[in-house]
PDB file of N, CA and C in Angstrom:
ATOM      1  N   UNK A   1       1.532  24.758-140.493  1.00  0.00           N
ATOM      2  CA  UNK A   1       0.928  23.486-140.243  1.00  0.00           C
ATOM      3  C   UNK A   1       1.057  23.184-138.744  1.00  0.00           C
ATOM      4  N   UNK A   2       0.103  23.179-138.148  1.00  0.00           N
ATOM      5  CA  UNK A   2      -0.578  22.532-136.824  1.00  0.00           C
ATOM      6  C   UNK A   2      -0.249  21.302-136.584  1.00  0.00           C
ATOM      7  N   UNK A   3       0.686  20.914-135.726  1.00  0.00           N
ATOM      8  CA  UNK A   3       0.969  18.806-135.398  1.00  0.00           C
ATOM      9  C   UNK A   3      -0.065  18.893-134.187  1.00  0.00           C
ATOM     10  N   UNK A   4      -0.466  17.857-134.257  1.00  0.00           N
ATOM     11  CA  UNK A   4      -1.786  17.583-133.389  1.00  0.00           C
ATOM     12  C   UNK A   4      -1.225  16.790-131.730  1.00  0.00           C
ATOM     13  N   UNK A   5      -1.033  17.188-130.868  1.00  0.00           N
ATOM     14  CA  UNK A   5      -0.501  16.498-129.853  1.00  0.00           C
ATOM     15  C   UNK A   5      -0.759  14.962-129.606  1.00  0.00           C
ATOM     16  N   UNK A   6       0.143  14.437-128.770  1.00  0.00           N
ATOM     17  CA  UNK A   6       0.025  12.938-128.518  1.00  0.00           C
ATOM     18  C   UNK A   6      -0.122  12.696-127.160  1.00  0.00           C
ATOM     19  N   UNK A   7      -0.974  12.267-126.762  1.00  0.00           N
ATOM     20  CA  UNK A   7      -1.604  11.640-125.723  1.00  0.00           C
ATOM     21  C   UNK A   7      -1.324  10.119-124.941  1.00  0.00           C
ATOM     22  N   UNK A   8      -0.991  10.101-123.692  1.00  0.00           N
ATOM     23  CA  UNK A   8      -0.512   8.743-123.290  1.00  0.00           C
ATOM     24  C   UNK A   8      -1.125   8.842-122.093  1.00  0.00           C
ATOM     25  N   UNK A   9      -1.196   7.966-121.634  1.00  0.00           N
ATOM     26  CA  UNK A   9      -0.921   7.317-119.970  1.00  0.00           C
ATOM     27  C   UNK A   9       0.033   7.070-119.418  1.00  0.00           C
ATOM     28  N   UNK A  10      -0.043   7.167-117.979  1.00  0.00           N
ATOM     29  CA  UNK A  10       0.870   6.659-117.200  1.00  0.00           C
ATOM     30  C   UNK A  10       0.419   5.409-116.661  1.00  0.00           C
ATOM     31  N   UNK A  11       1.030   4.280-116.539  1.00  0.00           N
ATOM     32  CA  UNK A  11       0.707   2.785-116.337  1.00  0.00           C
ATOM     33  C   UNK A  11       1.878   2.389-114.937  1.00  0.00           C
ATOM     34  N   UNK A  12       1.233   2.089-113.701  1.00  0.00           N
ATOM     35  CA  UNK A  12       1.614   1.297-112.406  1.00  0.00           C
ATOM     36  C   UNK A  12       1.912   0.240-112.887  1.00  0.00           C
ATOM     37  N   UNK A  13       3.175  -0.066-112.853  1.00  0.00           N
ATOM     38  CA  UNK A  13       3.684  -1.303-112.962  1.00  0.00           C
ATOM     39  C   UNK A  13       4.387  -1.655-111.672  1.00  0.00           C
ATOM     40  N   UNK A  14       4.465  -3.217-111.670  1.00  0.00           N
ATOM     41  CA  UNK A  14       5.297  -3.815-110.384  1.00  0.00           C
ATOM     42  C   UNK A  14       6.224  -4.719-110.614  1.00  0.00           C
ATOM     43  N   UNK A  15       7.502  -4.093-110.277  1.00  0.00           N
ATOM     44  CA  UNK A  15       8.850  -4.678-110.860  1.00  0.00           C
ATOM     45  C   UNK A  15       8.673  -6.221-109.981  1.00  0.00           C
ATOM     46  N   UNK A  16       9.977  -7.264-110.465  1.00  0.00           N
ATOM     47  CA  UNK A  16       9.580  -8.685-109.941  1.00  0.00           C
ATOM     48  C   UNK A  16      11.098  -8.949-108.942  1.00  0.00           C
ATOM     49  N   UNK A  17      11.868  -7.872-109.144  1.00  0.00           N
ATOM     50  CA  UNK A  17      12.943  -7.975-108.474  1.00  0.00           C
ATOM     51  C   UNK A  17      13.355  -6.128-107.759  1.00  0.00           C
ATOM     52  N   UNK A  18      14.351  -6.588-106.810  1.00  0.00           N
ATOM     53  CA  UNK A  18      14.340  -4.881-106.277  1.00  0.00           C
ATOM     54  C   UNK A  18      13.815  -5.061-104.998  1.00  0.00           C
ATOM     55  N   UNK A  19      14.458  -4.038-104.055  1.00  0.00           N
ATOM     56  CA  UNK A  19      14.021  -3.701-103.019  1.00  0.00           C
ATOM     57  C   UNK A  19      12.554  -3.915-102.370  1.00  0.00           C
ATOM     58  N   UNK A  20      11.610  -3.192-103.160  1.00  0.00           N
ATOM     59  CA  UNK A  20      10.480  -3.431-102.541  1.00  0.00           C
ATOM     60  C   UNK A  20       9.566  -4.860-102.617  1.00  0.00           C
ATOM     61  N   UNK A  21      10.391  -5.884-103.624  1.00  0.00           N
ATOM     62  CA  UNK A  21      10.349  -7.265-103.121  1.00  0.00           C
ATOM     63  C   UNK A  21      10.967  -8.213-102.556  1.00  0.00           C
ATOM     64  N   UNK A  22      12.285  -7.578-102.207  1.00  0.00           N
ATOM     65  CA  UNK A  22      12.760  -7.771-101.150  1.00  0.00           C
ATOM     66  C   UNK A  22      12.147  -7.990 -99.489  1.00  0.00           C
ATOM     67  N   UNK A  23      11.472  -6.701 -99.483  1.00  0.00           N
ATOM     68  CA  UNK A  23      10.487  -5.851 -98.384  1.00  0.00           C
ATOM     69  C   UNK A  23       9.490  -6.924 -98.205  1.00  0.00           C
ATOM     70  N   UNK A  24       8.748  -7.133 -99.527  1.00  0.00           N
ATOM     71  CA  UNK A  24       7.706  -7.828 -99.412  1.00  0.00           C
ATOM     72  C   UNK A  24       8.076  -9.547 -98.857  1.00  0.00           C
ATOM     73  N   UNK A  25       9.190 -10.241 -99.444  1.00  0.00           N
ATOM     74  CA  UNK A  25       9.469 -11.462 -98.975  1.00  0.00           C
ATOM     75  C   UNK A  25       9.540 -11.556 -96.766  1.00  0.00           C
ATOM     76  N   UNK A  26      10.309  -9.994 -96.974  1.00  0.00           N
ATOM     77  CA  UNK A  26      11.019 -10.575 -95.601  1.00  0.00           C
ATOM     78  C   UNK A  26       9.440 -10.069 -94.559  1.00  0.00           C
ATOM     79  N   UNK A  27       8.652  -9.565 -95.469  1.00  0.00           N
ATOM     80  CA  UNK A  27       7.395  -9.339 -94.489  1.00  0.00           C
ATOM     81  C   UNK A  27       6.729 -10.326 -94.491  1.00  0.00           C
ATOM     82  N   UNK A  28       6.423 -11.032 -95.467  1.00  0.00           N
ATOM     83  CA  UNK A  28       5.573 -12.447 -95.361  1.00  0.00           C
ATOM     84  C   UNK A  28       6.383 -14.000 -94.303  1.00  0.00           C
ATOM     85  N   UNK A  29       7.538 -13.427 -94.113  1.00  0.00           N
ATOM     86  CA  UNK A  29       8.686 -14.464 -93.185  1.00  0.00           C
ATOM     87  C   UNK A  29       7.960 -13.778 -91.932  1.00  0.00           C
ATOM     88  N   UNK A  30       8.399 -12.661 -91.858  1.00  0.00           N
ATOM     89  CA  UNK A  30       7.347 -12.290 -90.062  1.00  0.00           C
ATOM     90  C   UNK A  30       6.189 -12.654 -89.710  1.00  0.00           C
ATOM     91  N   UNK A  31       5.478 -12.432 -90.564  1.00  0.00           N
ATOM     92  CA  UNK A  31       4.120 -12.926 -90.462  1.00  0.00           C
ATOM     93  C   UNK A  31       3.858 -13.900 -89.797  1.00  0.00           C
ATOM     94  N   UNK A  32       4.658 -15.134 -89.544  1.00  0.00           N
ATOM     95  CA  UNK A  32       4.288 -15.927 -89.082  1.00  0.00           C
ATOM     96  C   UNK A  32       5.041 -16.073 -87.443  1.00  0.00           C
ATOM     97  N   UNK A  33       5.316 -15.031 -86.768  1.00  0.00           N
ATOM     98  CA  UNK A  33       5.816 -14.285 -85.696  1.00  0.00           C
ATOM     99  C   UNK A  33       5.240 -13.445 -85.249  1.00  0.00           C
ATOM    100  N   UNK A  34       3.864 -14.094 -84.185  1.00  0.00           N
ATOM    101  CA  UNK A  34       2.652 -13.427 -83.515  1.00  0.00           C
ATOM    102  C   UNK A  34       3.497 -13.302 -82.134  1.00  0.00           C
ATOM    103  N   UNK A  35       2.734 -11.756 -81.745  1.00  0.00           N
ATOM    104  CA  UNK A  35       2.191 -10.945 -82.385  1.00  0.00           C
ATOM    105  C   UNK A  35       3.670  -9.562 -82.584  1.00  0.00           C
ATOM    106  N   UNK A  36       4.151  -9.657 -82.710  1.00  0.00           N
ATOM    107  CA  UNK A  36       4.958  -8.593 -83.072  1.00  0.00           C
ATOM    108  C   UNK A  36       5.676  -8.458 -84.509  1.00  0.00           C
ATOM    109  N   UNK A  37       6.154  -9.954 -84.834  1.00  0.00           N
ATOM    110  CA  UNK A  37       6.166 -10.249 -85.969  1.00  0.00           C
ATOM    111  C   UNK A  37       5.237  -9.643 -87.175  1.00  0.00           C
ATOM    112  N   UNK A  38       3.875  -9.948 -87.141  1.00  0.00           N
ATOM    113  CA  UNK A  38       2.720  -9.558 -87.628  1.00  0.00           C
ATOM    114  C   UNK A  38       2.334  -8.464 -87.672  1.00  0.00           C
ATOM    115  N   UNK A  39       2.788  -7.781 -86.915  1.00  0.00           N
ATOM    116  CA  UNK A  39       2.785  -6.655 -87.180  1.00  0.00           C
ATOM    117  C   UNK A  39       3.519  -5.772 -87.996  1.00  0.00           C
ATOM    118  N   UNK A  40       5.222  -5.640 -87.739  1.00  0.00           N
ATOM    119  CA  UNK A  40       6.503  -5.881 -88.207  1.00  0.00           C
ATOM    120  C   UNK A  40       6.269  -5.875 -89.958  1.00  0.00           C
ATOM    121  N   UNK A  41       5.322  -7.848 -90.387  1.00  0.00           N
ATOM    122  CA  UNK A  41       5.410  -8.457 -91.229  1.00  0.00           C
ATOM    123  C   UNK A  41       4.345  -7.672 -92.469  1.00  0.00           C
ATOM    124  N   UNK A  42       3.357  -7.151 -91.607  1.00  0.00           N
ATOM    125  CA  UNK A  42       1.943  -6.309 -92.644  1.00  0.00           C
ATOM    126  C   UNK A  42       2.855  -5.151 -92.961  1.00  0.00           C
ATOM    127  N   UNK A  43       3.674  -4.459 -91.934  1.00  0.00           N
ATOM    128  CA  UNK A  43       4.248  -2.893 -92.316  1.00  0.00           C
ATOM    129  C   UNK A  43       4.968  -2.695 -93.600  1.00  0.00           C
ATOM    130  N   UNK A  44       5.655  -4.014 -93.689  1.00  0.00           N
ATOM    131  CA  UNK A  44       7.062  -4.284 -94.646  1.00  0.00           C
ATOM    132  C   UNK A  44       5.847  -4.311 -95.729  1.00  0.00           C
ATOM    133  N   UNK A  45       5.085  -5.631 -95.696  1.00  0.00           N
ATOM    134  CA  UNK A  45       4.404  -5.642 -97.046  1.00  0.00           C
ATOM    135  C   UNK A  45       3.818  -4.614 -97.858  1.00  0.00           C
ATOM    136  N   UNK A  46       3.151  -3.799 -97.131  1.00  0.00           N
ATOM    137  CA  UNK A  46       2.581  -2.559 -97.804  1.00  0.00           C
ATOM    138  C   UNK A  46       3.736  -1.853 -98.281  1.00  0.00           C
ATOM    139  N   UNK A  47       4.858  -1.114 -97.441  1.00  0.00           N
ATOM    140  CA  UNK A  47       5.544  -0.571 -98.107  1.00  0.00           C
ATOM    141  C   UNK A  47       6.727  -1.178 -98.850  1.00  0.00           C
ATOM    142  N   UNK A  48       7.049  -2.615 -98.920  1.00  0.00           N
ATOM    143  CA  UNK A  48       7.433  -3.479-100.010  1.00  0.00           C
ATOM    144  C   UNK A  48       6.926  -3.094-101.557  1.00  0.00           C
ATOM    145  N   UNK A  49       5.107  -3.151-101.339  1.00  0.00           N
ATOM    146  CA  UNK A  49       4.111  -2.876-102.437  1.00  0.00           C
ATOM    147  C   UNK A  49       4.204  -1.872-103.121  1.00  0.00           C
ATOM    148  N   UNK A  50       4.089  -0.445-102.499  1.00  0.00           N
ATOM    149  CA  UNK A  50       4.941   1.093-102.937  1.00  0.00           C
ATOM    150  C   UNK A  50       5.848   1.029-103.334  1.00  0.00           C
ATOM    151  N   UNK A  51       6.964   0.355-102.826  1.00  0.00           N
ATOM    152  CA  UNK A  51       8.506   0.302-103.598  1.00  0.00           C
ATOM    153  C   UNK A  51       8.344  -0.019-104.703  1.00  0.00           C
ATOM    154  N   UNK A  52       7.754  -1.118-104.715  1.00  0.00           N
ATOM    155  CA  UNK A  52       8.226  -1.664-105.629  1.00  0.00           C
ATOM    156  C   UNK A  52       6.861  -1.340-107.313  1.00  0.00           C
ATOM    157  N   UNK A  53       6.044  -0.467-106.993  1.00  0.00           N
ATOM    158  CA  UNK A  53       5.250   0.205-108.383  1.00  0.00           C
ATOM    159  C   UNK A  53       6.143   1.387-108.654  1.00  0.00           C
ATOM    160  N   UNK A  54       6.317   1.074-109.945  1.00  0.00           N
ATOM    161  CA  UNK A  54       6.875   2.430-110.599  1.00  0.00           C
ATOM    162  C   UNK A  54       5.814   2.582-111.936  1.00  0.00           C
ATOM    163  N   UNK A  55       5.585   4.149-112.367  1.00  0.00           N
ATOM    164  CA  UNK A  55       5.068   4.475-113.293  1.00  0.00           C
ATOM    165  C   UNK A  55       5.750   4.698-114.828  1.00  0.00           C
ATOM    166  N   UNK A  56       5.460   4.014-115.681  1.00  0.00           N
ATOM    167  CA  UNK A  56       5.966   4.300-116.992  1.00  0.00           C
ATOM    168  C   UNK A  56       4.710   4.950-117.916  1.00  0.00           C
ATOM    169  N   UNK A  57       5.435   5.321-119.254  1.00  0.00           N
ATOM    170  CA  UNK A  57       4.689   6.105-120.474  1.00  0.00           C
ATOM    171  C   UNK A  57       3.457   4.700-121.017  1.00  0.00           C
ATOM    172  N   UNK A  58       2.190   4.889-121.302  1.00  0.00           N
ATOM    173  CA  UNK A  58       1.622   4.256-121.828  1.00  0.00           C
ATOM    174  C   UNK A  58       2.423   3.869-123.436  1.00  0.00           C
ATOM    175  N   UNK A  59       2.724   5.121-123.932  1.00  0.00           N
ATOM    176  CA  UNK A  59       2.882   5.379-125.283  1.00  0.00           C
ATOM    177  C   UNK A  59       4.607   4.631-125.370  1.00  0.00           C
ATOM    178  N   UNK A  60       5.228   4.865-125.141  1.00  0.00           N
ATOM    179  CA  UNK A  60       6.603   4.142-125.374  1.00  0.00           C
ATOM    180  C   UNK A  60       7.348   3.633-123.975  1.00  0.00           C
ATOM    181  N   UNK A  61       6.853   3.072-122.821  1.00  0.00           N
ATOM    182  CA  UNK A  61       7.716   2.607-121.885  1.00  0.00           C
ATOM    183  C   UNK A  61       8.526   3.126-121.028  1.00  0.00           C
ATOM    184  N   UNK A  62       8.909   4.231-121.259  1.00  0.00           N
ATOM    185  CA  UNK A  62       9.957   5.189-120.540  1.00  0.00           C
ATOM    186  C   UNK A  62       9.437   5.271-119.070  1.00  0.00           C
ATOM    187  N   UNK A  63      10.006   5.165-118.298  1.00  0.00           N
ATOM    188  CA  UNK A  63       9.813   5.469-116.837  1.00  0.00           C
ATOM    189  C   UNK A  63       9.085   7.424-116.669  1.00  0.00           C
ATOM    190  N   UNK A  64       8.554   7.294-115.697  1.00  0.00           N
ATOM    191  CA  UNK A  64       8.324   8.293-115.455  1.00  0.00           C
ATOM    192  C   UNK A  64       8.673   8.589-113.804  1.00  0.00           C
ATOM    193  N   UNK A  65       8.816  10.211-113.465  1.00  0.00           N
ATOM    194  CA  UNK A  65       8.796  10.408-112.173  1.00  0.00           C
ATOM    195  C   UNK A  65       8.214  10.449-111.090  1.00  0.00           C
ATOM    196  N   UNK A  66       6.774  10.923-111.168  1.00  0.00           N
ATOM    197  CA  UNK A  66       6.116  10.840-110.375  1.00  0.00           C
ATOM    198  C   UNK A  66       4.385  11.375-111.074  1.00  0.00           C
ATOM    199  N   UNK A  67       3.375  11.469-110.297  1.00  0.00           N
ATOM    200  CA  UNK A  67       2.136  11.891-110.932  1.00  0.00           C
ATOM    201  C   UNK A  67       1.653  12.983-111.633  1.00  0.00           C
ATOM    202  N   UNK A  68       2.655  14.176-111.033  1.00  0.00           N
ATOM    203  CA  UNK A  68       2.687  15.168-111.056  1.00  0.00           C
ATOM    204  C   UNK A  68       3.462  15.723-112.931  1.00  0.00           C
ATOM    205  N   UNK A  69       4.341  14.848-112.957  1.00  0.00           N
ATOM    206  CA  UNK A  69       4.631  14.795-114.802  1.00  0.00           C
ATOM    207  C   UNK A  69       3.755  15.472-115.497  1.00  0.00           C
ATOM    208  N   UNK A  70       3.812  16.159-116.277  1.00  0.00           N
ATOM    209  CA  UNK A  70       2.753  16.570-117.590  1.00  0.00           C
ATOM    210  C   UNK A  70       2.781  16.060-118.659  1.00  0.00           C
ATOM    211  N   UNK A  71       4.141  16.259-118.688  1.00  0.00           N
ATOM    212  CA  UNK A  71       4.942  15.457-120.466  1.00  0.00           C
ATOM    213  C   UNK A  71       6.040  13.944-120.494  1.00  0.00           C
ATOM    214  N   UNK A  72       5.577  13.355-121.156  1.00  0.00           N
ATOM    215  CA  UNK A  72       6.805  12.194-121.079  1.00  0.00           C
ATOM    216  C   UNK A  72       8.073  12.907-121.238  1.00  0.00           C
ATOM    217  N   UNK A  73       8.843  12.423-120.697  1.00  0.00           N
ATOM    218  CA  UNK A  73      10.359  12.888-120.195  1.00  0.00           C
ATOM    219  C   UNK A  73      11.142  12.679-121.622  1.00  0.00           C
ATOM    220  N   UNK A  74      10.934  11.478-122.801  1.00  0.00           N
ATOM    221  CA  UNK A  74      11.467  10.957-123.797  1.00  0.00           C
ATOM    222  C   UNK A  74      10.717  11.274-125.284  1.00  0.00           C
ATOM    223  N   UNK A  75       9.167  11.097-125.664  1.00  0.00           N
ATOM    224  CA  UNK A  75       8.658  11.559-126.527  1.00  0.00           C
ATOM    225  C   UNK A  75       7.583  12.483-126.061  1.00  0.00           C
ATOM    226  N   UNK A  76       7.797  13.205-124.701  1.00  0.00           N
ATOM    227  CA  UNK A  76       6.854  14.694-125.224  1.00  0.00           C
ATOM    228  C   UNK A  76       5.648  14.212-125.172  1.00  0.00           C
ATOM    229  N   UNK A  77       5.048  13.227-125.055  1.00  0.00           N
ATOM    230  CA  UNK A  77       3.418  12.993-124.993  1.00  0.00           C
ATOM    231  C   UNK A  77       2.766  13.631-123.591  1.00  0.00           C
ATOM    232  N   UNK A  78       1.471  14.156-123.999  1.00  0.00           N
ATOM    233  CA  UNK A  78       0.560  14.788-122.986  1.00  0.00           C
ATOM    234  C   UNK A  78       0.201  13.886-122.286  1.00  0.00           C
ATOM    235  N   UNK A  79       0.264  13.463-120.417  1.00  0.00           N
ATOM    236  CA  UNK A  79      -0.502  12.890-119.849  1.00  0.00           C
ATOM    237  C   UNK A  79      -2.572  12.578-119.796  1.00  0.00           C
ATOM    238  N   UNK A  80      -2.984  12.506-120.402  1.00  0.00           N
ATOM    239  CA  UNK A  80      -4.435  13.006-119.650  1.00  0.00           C
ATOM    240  C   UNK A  80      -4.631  11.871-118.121  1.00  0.00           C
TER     241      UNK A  80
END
């Protein structure tokens, strides 16, 4: 007997606490510190934004590592 594989996604999520909103607060405080500030203040935000998405399993939640994954790390499901 043949089990038929299981299929998931990986889903970008953006945590609400953590470092990369950390990043993001103290970049929107520069911002208003022309012109070096502003500059400073856009750099943080973007990579605030990266920090702080992590990828989990469509199918049960589990974090995942990176894009490159094939299989969920916890139930074995196929990325497509």
């Amino acid at each position: 007997m043949n089990a038929e594989p299981v299929y998931a996604r990986r889903i970008a999520k953006s945590q609400l606490a953590g470092m990369g909103c950390l990043l993001q607060l103290i970049g929107l405080i520069l911002l208003f510190f022309f012109p070096i500030g502003t500059i400073i203040g856009l750099a943080l935000l973007i990579l605030g934004h990266f920090s702080a998405r992590k990828l989990i399993c469509g199918n049960c939640g589990n974090p995942v590592a990176s894009r490159s994954v094939k299989l969920c790390p916890a139930r074995h499901a196929q990325f497509r």
